[in-house]
PDB file of N, CA and C in Angstrom:
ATOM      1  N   UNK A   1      78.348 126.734  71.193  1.00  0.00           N
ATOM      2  CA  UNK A   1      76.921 126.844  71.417  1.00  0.00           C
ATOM      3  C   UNK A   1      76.481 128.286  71.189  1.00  0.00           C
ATOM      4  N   UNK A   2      75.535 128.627  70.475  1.00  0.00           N
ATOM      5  CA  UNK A   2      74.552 130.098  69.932  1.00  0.00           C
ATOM      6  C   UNK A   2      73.989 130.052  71.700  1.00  0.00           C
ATOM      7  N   UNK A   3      74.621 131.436  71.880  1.00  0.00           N
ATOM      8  CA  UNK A   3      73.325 131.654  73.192  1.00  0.00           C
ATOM      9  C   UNK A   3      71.783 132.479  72.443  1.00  0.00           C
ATOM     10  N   UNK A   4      70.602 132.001  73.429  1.00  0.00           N
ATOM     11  CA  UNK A   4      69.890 132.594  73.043  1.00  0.00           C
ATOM     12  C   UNK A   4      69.220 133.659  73.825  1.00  0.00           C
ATOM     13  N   UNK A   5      69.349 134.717  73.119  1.00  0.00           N
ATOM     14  CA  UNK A   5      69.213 136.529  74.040  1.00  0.00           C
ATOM     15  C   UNK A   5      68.095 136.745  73.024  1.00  0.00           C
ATOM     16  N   UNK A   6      66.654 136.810  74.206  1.00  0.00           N
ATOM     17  CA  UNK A   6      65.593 137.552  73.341  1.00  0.00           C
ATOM     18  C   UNK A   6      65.079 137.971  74.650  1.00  0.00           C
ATOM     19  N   UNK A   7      65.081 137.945  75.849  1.00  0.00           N
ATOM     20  CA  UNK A   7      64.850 138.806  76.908  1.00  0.00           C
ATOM     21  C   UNK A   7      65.844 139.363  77.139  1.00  0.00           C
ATOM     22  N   UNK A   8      65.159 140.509  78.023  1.00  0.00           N
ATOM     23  CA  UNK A   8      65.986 140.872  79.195  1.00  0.00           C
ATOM     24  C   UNK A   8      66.910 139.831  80.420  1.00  0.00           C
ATOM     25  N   UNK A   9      66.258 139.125  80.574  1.00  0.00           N
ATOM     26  CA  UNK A   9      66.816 138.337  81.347  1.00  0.00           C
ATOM     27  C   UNK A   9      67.763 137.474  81.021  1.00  0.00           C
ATOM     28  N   UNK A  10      67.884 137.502  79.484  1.00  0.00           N
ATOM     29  CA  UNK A  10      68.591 136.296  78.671  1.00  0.00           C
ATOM     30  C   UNK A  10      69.614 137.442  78.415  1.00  0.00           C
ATOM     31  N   UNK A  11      69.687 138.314  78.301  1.00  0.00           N
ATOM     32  CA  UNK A  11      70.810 138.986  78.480  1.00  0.00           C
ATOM     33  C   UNK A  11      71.557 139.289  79.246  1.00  0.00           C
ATOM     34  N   UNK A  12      71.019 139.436  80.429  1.00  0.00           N
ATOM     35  CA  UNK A  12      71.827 139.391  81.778  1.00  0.00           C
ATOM     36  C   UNK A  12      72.351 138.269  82.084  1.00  0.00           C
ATOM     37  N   UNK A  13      71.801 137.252  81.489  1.00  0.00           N
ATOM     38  CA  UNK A  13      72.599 136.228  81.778  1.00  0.00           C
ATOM     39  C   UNK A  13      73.876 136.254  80.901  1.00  0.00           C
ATOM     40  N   UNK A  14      73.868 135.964  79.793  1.00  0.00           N
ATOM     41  CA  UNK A  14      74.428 136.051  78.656  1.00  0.00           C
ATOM     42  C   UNK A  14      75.772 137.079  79.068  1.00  0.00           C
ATOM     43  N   UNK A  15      75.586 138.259  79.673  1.00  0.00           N
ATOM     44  CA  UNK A  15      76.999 139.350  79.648  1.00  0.00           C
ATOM     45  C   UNK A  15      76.928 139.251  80.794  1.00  0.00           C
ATOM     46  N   UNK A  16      76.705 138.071  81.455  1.00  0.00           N
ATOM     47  CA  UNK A  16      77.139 138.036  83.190  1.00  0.00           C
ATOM     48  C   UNK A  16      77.939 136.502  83.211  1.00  0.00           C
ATOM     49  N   UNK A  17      78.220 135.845  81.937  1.00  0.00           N
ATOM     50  CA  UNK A  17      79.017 134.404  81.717  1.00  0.00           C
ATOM     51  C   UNK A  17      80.129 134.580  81.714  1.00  0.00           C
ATOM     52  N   UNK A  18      80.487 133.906  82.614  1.00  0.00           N
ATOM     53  CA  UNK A  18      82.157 133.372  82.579  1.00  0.00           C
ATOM     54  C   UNK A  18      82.573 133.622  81.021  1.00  0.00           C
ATOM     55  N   UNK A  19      82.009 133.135  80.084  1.00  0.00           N
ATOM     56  CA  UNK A  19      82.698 132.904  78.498  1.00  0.00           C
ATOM     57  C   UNK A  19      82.672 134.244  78.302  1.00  0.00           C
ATOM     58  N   UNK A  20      81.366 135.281  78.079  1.00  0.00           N
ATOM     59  CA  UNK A  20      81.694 136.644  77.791  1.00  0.00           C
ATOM     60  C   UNK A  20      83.236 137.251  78.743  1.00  0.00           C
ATOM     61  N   UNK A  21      82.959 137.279  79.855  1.00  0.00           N
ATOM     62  CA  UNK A  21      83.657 137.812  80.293  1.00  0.00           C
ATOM     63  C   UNK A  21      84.803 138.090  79.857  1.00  0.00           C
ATOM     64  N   UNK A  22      85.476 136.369  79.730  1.00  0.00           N
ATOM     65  CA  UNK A  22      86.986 135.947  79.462  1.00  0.00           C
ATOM     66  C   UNK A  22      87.252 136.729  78.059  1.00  0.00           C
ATOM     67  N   UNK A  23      86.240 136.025  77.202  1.00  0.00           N
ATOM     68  CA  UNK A  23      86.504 136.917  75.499  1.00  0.00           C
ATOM     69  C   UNK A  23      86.350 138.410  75.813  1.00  0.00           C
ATOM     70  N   UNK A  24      85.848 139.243  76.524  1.00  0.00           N
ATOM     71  CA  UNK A  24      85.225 140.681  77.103  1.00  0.00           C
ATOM     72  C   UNK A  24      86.746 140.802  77.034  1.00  0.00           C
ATOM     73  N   UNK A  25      87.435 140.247  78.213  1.00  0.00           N
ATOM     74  CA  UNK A  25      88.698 140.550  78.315  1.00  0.00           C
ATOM     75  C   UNK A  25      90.160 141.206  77.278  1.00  0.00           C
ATOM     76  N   UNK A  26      89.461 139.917  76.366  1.00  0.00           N
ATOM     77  CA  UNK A  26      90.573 139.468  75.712  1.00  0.00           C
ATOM     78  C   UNK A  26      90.428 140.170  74.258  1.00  0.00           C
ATOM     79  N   UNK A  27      88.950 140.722  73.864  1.00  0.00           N
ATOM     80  CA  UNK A  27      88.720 141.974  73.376  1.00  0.00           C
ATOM     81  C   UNK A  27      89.324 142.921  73.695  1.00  0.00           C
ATOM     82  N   UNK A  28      89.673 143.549  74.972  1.00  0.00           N
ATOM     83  CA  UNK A  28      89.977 144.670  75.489  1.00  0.00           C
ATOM     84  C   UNK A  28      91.258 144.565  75.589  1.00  0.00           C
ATOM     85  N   UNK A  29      92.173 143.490  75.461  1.00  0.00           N
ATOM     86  CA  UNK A  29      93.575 143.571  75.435  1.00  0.00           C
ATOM     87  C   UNK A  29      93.937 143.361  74.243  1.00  0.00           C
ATOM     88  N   UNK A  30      93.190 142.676  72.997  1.00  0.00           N
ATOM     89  CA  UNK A  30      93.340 142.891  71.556  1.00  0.00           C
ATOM     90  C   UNK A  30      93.215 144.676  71.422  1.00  0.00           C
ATOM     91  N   UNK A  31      92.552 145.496  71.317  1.00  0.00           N
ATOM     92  CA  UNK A  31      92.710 146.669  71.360  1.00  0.00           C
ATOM     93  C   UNK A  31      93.284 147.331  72.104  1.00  0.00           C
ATOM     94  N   UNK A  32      94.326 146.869  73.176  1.00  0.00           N
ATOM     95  CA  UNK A  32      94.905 147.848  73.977  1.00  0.00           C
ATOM     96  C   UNK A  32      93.999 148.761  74.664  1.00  0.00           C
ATOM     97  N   UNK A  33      92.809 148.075  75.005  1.00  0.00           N
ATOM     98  CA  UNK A  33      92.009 148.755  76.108  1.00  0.00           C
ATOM     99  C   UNK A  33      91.561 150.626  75.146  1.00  0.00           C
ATOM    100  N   UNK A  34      91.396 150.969  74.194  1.00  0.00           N
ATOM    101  CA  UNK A  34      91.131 151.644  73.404  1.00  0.00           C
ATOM    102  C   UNK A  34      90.156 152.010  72.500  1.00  0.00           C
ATOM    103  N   UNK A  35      89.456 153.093  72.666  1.00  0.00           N
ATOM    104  CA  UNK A  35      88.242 152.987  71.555  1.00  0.00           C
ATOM    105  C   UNK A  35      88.984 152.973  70.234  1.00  0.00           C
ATOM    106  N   UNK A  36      88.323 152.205  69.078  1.00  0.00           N
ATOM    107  CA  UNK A  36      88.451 152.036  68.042  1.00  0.00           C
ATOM    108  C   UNK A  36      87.743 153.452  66.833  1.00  0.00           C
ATOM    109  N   UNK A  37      87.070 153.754  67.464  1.00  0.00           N
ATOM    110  CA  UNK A  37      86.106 154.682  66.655  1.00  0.00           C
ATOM    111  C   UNK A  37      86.973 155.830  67.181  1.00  0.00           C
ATOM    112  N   UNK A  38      87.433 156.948  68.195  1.00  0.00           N
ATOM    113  CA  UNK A  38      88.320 157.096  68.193  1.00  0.00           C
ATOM    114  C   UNK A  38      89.793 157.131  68.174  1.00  0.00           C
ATOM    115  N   UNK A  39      90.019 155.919  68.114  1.00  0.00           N
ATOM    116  CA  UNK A  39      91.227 155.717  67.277  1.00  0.00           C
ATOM    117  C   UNK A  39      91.322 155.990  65.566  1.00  0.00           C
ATOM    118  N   UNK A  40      90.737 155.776  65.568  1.00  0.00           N
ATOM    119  CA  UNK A  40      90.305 155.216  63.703  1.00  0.00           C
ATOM    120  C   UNK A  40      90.687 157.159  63.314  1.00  0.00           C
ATOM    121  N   UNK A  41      89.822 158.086  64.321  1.00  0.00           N
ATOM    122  CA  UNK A  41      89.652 159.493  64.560  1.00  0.00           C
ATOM    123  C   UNK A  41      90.910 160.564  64.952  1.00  0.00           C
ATOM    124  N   UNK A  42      91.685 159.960  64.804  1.00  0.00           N
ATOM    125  CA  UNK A  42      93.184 160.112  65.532  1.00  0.00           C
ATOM    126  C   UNK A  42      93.169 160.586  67.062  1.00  0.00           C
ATOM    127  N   UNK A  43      92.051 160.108  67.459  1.00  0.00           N
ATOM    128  CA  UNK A  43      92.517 160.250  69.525  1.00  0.00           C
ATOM    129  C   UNK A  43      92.593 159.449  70.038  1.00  0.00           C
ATOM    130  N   UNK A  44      92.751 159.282  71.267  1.00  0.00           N
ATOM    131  CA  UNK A  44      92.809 158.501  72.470  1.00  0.00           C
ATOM    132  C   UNK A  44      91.815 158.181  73.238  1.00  0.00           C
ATOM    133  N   UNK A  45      91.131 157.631  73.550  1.00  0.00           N
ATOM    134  CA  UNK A  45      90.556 157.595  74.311  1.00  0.00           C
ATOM    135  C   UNK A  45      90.449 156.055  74.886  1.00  0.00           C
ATOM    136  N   UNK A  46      91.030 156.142  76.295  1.00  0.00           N
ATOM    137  CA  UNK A  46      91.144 154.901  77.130  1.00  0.00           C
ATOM    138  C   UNK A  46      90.839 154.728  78.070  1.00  0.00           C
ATOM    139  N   UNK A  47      90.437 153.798  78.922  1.00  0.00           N
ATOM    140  CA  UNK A  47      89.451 153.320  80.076  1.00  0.00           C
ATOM    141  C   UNK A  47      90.009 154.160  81.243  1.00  0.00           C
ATOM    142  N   UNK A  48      90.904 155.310  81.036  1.00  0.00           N
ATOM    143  CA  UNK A  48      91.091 156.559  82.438  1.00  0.00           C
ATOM    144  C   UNK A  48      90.283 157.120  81.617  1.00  0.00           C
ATOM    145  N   UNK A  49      90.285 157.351  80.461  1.00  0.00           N
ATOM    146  CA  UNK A  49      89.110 158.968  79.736  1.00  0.00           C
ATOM    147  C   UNK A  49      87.664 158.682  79.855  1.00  0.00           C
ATOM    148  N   UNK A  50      87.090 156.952  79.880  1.00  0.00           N
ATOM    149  CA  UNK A  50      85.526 156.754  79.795  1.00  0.00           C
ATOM    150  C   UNK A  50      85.798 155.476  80.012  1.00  0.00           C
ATOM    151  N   UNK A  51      83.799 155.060  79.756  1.00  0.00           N
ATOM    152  CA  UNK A  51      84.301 153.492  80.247  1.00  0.00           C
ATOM    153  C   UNK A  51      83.993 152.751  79.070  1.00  0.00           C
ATOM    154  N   UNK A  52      85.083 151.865  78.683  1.00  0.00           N
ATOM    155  CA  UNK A  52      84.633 150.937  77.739  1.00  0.00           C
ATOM    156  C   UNK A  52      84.069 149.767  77.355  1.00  0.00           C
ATOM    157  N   UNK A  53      83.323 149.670  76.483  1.00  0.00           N
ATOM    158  CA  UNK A  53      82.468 148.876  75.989  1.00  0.00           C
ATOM    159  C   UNK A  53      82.588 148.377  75.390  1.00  0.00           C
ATOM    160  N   UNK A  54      82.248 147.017  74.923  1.00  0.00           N
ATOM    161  CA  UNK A  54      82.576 145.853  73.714  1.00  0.00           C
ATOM    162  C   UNK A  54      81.396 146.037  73.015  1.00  0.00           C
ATOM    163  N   UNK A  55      81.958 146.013  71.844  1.00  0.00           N
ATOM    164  CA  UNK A  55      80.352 146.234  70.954  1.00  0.00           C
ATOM    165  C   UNK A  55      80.409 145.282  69.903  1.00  0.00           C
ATOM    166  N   UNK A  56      79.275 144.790  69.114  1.00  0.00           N
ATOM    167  CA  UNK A  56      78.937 143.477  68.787  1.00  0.00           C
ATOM    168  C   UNK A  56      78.728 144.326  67.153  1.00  0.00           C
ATOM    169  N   UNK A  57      79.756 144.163  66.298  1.00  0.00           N
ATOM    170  CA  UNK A  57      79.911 144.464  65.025  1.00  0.00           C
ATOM    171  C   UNK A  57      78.334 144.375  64.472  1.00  0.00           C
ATOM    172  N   UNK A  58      78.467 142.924  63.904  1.00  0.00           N
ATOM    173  CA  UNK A  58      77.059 142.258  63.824  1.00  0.00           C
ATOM    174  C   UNK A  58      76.253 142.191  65.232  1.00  0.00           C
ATOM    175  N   UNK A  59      74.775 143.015  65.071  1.00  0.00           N
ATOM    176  CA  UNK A  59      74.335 142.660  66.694  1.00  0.00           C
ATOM    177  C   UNK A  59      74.258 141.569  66.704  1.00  0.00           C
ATOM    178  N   UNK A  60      73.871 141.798  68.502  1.00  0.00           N
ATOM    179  CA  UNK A  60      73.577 140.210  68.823  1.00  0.00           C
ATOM    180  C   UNK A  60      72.066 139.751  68.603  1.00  0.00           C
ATOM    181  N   UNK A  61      71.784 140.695  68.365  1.00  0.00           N
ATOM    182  CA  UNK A  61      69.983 140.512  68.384  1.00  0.00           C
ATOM    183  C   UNK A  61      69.503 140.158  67.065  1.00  0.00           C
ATOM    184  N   UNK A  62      70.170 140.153  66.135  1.00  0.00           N
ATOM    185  CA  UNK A  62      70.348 139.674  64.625  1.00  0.00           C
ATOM    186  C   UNK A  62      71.136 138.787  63.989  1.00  0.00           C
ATOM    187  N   UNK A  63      72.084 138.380  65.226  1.00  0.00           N
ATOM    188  CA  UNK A  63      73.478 137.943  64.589  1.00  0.00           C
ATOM    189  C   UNK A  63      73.598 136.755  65.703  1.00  0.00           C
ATOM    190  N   UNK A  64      72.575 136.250  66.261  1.00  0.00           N
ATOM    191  CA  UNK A  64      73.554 135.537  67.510  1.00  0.00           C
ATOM    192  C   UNK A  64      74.637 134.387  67.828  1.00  0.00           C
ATOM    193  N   UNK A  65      74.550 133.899  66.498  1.00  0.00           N
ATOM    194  CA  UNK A  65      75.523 133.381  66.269  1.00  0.00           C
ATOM    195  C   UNK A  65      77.152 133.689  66.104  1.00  0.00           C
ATOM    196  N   UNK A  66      77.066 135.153  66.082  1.00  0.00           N
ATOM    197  CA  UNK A  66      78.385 136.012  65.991  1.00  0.00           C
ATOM    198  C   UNK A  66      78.816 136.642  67.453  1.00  0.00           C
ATOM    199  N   UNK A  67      77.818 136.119  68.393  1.00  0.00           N
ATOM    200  CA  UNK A  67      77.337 136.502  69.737  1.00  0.00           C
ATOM    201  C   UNK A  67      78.898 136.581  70.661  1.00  0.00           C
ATOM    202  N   UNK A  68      79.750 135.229  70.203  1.00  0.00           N
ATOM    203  CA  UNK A  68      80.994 134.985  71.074  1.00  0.00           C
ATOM    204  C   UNK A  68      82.260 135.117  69.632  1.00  0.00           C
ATOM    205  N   UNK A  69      82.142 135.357  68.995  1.00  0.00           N
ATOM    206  CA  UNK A  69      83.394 135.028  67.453  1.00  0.00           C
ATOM    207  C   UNK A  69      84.444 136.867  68.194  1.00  0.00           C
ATOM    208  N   UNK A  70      85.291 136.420  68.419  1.00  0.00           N
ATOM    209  CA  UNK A  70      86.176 137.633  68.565  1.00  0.00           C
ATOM    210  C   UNK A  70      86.023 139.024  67.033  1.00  0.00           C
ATOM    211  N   UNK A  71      86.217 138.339  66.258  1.00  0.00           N
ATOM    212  CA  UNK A  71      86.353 139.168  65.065  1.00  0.00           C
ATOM    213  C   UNK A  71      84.884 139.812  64.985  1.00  0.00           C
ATOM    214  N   UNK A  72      83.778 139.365  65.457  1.00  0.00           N
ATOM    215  CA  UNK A  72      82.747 140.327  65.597  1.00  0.00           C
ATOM    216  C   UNK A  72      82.791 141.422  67.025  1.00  0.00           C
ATOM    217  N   UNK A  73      83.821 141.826  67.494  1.00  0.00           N
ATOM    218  CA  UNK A  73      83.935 142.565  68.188  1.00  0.00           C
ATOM    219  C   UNK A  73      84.642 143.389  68.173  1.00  0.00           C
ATOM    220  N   UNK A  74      84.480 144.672  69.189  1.00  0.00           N
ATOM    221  CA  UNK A  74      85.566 145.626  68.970  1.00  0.00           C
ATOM    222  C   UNK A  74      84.995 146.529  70.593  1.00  0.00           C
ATOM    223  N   UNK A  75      85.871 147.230  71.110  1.00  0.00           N
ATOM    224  CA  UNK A  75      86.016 147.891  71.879  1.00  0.00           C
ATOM    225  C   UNK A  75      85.902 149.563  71.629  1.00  0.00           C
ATOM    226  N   UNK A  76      84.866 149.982  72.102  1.00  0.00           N
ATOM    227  CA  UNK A  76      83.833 151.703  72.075  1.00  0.00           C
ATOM    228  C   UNK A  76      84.399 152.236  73.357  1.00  0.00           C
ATOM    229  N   UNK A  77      84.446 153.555  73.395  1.00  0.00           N
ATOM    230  CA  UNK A  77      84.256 154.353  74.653  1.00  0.00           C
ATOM    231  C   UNK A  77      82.080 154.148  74.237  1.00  0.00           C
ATOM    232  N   UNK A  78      82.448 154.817  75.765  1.00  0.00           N
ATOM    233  CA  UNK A  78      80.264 155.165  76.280  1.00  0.00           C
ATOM    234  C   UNK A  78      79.640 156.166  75.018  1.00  0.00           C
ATOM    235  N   UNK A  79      80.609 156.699  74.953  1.00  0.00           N
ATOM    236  CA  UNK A  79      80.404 157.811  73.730  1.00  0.00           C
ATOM    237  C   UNK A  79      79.797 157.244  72.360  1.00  0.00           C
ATOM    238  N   UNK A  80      80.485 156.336  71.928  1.00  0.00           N
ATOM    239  CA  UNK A  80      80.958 156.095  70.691  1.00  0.00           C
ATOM    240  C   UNK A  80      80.157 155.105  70.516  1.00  0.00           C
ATOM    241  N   UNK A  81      80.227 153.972  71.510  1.00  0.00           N
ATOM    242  CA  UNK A  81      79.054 153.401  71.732  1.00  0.00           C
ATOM    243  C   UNK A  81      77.321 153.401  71.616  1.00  0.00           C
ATOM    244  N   UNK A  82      76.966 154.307  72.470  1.00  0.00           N
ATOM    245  CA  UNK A  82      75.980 155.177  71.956  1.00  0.00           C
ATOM    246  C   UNK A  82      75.408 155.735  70.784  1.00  0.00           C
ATOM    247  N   UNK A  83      76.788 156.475  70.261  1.00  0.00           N
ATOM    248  CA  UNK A  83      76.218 157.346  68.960  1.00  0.00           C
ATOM    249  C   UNK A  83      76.091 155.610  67.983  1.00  0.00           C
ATOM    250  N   UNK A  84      77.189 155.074  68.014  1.00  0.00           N
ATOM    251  CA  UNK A  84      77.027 153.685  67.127  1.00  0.00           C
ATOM    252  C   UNK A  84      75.101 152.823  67.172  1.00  0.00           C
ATOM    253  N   UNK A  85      74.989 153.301  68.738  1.00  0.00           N
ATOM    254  CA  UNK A  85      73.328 152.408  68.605  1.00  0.00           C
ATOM    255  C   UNK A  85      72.147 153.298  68.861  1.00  0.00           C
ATOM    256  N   UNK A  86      72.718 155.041  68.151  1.00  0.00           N
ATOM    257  CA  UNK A  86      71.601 156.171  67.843  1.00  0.00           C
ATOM    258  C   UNK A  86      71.029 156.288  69.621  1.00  0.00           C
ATOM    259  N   UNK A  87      72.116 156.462  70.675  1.00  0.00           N
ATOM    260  CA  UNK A  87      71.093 156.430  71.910  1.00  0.00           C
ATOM    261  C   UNK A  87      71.162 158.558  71.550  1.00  0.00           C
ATOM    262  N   UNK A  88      70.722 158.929  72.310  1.00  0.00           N
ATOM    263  CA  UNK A  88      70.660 160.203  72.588  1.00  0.00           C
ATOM    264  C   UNK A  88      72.021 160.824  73.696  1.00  0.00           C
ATOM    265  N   UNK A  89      72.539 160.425  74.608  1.00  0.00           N
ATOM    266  CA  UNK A  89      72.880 160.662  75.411  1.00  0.00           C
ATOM    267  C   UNK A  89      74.403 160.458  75.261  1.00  0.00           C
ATOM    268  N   UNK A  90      75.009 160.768  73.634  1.00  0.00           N
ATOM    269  CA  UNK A  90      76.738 160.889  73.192  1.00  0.00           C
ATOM    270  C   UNK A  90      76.768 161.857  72.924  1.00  0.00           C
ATOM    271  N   UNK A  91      78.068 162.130  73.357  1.00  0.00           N
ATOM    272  CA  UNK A  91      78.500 163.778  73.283  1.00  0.00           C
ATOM    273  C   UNK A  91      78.355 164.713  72.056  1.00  0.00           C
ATOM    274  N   UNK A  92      77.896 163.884  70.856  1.00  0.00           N
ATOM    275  CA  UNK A  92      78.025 164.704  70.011  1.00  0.00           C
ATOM    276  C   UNK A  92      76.585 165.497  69.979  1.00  0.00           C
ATOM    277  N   UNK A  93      75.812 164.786  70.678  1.00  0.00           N
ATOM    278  CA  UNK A  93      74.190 165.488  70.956  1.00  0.00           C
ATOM    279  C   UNK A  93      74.374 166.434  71.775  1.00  0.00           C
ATOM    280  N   UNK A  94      75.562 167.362  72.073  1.00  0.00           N
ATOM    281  CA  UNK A  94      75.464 168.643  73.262  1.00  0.00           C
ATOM    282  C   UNK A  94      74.634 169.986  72.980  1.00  0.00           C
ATOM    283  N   UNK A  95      73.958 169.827  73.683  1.00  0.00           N
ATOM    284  CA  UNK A  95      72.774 171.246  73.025  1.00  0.00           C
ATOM    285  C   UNK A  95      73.990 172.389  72.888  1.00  0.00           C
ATOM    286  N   UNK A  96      73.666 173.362  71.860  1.00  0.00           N
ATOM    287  CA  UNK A  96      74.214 174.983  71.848  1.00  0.00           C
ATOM    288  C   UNK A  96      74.199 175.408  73.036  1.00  0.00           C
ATOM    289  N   UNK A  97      74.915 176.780  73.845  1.00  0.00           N
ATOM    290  CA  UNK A  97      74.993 178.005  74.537  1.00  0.00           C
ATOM    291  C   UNK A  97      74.118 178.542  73.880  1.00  0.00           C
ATOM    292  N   UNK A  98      73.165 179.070  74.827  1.00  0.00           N
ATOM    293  CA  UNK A  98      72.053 179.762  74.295  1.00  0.00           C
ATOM    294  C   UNK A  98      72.387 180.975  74.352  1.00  0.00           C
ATOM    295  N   UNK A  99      73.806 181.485  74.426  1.00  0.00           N
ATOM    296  CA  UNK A  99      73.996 182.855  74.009  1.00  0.00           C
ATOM    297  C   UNK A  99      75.406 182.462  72.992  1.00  0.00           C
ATOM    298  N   UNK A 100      75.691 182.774  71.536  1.00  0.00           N
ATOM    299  CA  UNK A 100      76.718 182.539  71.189  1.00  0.00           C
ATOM    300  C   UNK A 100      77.312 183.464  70.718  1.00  0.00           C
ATOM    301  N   UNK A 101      77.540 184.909  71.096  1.00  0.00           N
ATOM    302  CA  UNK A 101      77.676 186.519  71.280  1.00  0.00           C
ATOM    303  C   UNK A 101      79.093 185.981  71.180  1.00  0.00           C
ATOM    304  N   UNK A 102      79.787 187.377  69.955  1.00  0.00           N
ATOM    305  CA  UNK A 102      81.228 187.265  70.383  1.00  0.00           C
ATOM    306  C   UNK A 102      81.398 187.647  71.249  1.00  0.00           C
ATOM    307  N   UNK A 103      82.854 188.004  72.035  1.00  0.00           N
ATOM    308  CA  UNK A 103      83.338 188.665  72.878  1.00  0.00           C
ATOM    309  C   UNK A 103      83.979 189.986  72.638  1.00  0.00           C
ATOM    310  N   UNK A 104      83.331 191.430  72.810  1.00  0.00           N
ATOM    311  CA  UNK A 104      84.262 192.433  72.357  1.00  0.00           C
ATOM    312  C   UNK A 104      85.373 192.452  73.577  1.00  0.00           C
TER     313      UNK A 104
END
């Protein structure tokens, strides 16, 4: 069955289902609990370094039919996540030191 997510509320439902969950899971043990985008990057980063996120290859908001398919998924740190859906608030957005003076 296509769930259908066009609210807010249809989403909370939707990543609060038993079915997400179980596949949520089983995402996260297909990747060894590991971001992929840093992996891919040669680091580490695993659910002691941030928290991870399942992210929907194809969205779901375009794709909902790809909504539950394992192979449309993959496992993000918060980071990676983010920069993947342009939020502002991934590390690679760290403002400058507003003094960048060598050190004599």
């Amino acid at each position: 069955m296509i769930p259908i997510v066009k609210t807010r509320a249809d989403r909370a439902k939707f990543y609060g289902s038993t079915q997400w969950r179980k596949l949520r899971k089983e995402c996260l043990d297909r990747d060894r609990h590991e971001c992929q985008w840093c992996k891919a990057d040669g680091r580490l980063t695993m659910q002691s370094d941030s928290i991870l996120e399942i992210d929907h290859i194809k969205e779901l908001e375009f794709y909902p039919e790809y909504a539950l398919d394992i192979d449309n998924l993959r496992t993000l740190c918060k980071d990676c996540h983010n920069k993947r859906h342009d939020r502002m608030n991934y590390k690679g957005n760290v403002k400058k030191k507003k003094w960048d003076d060598e050190w004599w």
